[in-house]
Protein backbone atom coordinates (compact mmCIF):
# COMPACT_ATOMS: atom_id res chain seq x y z
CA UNK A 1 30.11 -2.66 -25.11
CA UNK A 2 31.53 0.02 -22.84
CA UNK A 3 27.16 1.04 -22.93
CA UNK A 4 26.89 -1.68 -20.66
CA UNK A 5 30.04 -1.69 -18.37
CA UNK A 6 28.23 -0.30 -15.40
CA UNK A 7 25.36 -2.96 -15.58
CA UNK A 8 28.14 -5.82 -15.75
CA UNK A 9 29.62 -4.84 -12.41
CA UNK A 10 27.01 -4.78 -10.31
CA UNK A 11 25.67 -8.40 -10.05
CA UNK A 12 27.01 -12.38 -10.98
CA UNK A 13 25.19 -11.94 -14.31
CA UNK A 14 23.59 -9.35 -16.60
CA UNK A 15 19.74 -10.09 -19.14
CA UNK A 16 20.23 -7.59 -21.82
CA UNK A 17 16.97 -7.57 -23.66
CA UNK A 18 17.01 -5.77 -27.41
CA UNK A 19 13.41 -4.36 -27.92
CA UNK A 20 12.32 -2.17 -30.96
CA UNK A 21 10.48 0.77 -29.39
CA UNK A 22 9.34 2.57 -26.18
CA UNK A 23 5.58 2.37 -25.95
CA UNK A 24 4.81 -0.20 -27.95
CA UNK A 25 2.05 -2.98 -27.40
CA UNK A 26 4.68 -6.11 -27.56
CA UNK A 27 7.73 -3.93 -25.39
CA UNK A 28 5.07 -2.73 -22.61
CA UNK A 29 3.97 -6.05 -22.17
CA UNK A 30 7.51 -7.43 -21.71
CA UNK A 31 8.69 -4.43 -19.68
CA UNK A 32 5.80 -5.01 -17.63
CA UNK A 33 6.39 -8.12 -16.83
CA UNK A 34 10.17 -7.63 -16.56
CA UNK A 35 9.32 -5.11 -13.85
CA UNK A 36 7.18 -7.86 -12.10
CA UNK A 37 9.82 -10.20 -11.88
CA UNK A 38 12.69 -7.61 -11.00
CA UNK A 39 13.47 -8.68 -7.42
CA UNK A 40 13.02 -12.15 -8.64
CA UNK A 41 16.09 -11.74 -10.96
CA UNK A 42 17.81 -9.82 -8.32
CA UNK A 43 17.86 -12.33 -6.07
CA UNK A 44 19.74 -14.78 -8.36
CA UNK A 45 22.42 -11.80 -8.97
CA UNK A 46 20.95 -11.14 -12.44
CA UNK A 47 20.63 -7.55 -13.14
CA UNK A 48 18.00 -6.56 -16.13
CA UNK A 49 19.29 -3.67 -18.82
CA UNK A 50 17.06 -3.36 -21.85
CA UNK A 51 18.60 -1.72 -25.13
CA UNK A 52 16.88 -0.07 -28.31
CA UNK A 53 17.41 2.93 -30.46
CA UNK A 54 15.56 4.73 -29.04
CA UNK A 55 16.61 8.04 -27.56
CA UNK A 56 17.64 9.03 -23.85
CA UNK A 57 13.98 11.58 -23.51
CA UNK A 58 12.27 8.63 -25.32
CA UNK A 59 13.20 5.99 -22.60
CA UNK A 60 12.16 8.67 -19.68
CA UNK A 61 8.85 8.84 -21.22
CA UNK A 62 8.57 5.38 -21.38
CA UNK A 63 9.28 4.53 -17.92
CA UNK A 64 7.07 6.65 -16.45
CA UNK A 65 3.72 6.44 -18.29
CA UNK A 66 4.05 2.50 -17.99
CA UNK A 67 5.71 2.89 -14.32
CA UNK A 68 8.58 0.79 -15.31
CA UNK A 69 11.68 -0.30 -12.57
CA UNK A 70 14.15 -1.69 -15.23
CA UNK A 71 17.59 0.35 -16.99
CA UNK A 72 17.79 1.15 -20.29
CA UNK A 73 20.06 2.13 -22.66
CA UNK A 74 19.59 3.96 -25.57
CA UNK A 75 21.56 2.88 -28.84
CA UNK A 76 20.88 5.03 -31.34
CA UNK A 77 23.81 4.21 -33.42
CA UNK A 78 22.88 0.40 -33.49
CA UNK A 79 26.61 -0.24 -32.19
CA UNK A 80 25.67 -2.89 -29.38
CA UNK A 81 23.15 -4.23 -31.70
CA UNK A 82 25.28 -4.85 -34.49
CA UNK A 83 27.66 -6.82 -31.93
CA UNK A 84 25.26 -8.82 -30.55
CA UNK A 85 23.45 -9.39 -34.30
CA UNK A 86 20.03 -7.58 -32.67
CA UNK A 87 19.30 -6.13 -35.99
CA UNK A 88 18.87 -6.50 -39.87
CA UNK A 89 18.72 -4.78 -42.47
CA UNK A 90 15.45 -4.55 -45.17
CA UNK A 91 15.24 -3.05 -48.24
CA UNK A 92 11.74 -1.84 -48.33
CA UNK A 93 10.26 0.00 -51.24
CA UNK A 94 14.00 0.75 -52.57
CA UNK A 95 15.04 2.00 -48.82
CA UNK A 96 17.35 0.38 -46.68
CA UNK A 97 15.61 0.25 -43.04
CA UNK A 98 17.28 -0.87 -39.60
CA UNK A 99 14.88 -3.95 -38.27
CA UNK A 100 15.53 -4.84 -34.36
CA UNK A 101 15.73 -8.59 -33.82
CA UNK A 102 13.72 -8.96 -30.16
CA UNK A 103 16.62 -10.88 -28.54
CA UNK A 104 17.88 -11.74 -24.97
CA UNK A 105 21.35 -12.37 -23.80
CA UNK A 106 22.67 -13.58 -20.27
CA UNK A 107 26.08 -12.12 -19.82
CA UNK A 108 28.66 -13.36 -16.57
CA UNK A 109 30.59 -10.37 -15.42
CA UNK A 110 33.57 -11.30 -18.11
CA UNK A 111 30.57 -10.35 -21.11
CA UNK A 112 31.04 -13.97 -22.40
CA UNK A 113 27.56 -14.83 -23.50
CA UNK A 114 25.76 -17.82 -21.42
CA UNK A 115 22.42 -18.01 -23.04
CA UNK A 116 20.55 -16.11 -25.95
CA UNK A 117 17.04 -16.36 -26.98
CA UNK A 118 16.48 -14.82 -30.44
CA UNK A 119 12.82 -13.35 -32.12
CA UNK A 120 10.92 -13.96 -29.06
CA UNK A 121 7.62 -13.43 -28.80
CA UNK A 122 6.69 -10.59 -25.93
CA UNK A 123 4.16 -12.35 -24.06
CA UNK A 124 5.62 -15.35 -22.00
CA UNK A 125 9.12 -14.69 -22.18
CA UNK A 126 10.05 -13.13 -19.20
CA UNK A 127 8.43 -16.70 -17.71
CA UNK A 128 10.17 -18.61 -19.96
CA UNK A 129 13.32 -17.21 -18.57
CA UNK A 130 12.56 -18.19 -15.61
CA UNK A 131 12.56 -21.46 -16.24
CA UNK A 132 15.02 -22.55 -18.28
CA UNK A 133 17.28 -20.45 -15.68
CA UNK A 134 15.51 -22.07 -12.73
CA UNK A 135 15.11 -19.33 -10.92
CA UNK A 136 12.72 -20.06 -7.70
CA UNK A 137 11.01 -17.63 -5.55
């Protein structure tokens, strides 16, 4: 958890999104639209952190071929993951694989857990979010 201790600080509450990789069709549509609704979440004192596997160099890339204005946090050891249950294991063709569960978690600034959404579908979330939070403009 100590991955996220700077995000928790700064505002009343924290999203921390689990996505399975940088650059992908389904996470550039949801960072996308994260990035869209940014000051939106601000506003409300919600900060945004998103968290996968995916290395430090991976994340840079990410952020600026798709422009992005969100954190993330790379996890390659799966250790926030595993505590919030973001991932699952699959034994495919007689190997064990990691699997990322696309999950979102509201945290208050005491990391008790508000609200969680689990194997959401990219497109539409980020609204969804919205408003079942109520968040206005």
């Amino acid at each position: 958890m100590e991955k996220l201790q700077p995000f928790l600080s700064k505002y009343k509450q924290t999203i921390v999104y689990f996505y399975p990789k940088d650059n992908t069709p389904g996470c550039t549509i949801e960072a996308h639209d994260f990035t869209k609704y940014k000051e939106l979440f601000n506003k409300s004192w919600i900060w945004i952190v998103w968290v996968s596997k995916d290395s430090e160099k991976s994340h840079q890339k990410f952020i600026e071929k798709q422009c992005l204005n969100i954190d993330l946090i790379s996890d390659e050891d799966l250790s926030l993951h595993k505590q919030f249950g973001a991932r699952w294991e699959k034994n495919m063709y007689g190997k064990i694989v990691q699997w990322v569960i696309r999950s979102t978690f509201l945290l208050d600034g005491n990391w008790k857990i508000l609200k969680e959404w689990r194997n959401v579908k990219a497109a539409g979330h980020v609204e969804k979010i919205i408003n079942e939070l109520k968040i206005a403009n």
